[in-house]
C-alpha atoms as a PDB file:
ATOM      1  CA  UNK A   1       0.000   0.000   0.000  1.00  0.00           C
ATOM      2  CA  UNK A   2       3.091   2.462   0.545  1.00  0.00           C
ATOM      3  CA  UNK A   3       5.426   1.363  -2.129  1.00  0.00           C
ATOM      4  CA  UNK A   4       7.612   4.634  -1.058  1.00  0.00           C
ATOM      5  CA  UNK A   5       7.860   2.601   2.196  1.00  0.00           C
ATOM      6  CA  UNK A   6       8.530  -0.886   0.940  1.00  0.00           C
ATOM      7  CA  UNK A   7      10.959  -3.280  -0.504  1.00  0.00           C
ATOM      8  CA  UNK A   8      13.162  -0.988  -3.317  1.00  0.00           C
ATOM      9  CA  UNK A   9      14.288  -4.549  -5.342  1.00  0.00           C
ATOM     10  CA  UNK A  10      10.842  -4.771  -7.060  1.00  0.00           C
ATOM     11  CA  UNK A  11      10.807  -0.807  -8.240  1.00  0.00           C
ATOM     12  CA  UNK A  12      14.216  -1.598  -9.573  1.00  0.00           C
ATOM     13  CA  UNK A  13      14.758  -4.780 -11.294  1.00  0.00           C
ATOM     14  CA  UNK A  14      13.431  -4.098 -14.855  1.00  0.00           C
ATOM     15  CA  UNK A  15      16.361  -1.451 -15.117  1.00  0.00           C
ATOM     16  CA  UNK A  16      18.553  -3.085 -13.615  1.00  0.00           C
ATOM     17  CA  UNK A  17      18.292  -5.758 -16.048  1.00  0.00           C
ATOM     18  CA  UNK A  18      19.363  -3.054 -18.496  1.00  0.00           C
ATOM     19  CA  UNK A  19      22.190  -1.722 -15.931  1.00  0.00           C
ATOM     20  CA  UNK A  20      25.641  -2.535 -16.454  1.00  0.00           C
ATOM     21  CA  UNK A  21      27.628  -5.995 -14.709  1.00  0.00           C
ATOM     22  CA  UNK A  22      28.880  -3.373 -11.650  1.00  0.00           C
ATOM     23  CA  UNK A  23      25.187  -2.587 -11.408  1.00  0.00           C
ATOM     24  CA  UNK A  24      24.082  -5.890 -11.861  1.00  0.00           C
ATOM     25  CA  UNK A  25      26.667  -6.943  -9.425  1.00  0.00           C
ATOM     26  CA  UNK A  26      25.518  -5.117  -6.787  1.00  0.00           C
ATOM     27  CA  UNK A  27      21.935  -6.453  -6.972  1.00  0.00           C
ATOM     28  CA  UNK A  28      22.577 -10.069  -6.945  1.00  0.00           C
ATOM     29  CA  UNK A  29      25.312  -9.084  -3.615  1.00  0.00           C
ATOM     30  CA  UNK A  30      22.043  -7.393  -2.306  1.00  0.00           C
ATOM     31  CA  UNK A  31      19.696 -11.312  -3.178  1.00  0.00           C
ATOM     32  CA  UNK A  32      22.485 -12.899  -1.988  1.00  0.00           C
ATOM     33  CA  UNK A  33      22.449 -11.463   1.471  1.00  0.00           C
ATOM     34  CA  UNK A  34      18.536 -11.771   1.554  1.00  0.00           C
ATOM     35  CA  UNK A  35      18.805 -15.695   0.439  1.00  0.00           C
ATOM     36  CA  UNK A  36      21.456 -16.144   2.797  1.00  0.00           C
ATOM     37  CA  UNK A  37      18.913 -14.656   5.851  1.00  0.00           C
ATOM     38  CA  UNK A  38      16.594 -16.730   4.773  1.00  0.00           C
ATOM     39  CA  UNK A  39      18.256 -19.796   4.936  1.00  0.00           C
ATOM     40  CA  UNK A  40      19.407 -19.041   8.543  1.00  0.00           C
ATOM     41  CA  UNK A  41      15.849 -18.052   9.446  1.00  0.00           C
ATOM     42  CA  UNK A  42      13.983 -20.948   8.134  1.00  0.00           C
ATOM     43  CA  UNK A  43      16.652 -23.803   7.503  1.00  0.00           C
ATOM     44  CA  UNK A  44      15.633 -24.118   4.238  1.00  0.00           C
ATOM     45  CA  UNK A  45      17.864 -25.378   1.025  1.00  0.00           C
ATOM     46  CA  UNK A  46      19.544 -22.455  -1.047  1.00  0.00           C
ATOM     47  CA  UNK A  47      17.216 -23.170  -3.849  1.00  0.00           C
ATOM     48  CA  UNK A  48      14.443 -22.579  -1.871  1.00  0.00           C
ATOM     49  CA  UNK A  49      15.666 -19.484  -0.973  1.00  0.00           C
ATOM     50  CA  UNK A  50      16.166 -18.096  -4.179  1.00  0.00           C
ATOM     51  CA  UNK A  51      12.518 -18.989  -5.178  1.00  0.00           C
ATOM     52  CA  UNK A  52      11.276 -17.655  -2.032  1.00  0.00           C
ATOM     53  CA  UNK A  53      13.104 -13.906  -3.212  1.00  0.00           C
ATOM     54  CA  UNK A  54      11.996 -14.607  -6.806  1.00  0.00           C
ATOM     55  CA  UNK A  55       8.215 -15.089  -5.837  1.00  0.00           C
ATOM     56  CA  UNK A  56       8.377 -12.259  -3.358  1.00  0.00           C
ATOM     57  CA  UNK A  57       9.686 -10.090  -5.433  1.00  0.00           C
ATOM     58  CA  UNK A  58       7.778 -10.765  -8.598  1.00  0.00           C
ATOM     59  CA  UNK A  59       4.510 -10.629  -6.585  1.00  0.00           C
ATOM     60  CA  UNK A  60       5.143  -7.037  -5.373  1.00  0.00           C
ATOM     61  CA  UNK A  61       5.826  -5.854  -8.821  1.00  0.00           C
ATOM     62  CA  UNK A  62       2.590  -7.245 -10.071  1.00  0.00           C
ATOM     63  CA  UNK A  63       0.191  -6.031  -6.933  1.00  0.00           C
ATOM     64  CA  UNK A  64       1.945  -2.451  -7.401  1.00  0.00           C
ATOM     65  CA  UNK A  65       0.344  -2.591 -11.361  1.00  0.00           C
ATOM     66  CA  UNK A  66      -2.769  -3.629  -9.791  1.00  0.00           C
ATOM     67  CA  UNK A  67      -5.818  -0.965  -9.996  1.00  0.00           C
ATOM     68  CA  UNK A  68      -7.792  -2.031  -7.225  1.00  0.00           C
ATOM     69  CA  UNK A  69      -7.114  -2.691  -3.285  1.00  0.00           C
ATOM     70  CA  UNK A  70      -9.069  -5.639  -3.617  1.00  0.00           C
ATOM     71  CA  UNK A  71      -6.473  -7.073  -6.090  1.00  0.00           C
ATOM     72  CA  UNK A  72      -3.369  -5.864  -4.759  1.00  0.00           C
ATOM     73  CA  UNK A  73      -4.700  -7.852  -1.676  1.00  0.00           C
ATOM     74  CA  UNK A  74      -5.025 -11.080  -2.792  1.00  0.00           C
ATOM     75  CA  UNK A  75      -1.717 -11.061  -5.128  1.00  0.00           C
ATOM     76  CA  UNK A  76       0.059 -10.372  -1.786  1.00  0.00           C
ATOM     77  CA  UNK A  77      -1.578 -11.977   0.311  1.00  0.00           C
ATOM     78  CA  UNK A  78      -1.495 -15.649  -2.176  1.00  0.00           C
ATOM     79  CA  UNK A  79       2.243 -15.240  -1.888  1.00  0.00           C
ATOM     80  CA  UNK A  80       2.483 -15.177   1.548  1.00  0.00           C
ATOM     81  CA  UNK A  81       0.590 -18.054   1.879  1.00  0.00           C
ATOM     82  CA  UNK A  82       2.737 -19.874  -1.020  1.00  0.00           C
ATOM     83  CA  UNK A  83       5.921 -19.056   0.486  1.00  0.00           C
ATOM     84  CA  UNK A  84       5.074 -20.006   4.632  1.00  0.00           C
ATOM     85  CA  UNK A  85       4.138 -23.630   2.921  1.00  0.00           C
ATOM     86  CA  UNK A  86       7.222 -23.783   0.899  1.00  0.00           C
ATOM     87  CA  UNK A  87       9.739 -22.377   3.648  1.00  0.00           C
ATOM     88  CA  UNK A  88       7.689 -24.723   6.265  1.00  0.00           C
ATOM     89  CA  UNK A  89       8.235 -27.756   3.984  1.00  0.00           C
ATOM     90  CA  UNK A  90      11.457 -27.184   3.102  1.00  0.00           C
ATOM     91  CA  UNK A  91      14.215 -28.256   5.835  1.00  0.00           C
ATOM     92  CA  UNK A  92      16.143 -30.714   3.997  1.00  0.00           C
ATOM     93  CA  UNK A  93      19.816 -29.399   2.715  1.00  0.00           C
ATOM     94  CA  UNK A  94      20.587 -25.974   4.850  1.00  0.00           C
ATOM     95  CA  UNK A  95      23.305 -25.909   3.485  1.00  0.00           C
ATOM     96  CA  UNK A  96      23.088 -26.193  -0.242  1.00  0.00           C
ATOM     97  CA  UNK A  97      24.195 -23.497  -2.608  1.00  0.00           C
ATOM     98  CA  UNK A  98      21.915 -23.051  -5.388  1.00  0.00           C
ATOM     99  CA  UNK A  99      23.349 -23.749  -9.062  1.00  0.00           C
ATOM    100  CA  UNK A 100      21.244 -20.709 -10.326  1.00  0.00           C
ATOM    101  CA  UNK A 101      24.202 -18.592 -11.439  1.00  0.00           C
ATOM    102  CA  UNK A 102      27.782 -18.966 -11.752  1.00  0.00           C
ATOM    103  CA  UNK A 103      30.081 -16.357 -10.200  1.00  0.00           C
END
């Protein structure tokens, strides 16, 4: 409801995907940190993780687009509800780095 107040990852992503590798850099150090908390947090694997971000992420960018309250609602509220079943089910391999991207 306040993106001013919220999560700056979503509001940037598109242009960062157009951003230079420094730029680019500095975004993945900044999903890195956040998968890394959320492994500690939750015990789940690093794959996991990374989806947990991804969906997070991706649903805040779509319930910003969204006209009405109603909407924005259930968009963020569905993800919630998606990601406490996957972190809850997910406690096998804490310590697994996910493949994703090569550094």
């Amino acid at each position: 409801d306040a993106p001013s107040d919220g999560c700056a990852l979503p509001a940037f992503s598109a242009d960062i995907g157009r951003a230079g590798s420094e730029t680019k850099r500095a975004y993945e150090d900044a999903i890195d940190r956040i998968v890394d908390v959320i492994i500690r947090r939750t015990g789940c694997s690093g794959p996991t993780a990374w989806a947990a971000v991804i969906q997070c992420i991706g649903a805040v960018i779509v319930a910003r687009a969204l006209a009405s309250e109603q909407a924005r609602d259930m968009a963020l509220d569905s993800s919630v509800a998606l990601m406490k079943t996957l972190l809850k089910g997910d406690t096998a391999d804490a310590n697994a780095s996910p493949q994703i991207i090569s550094k």
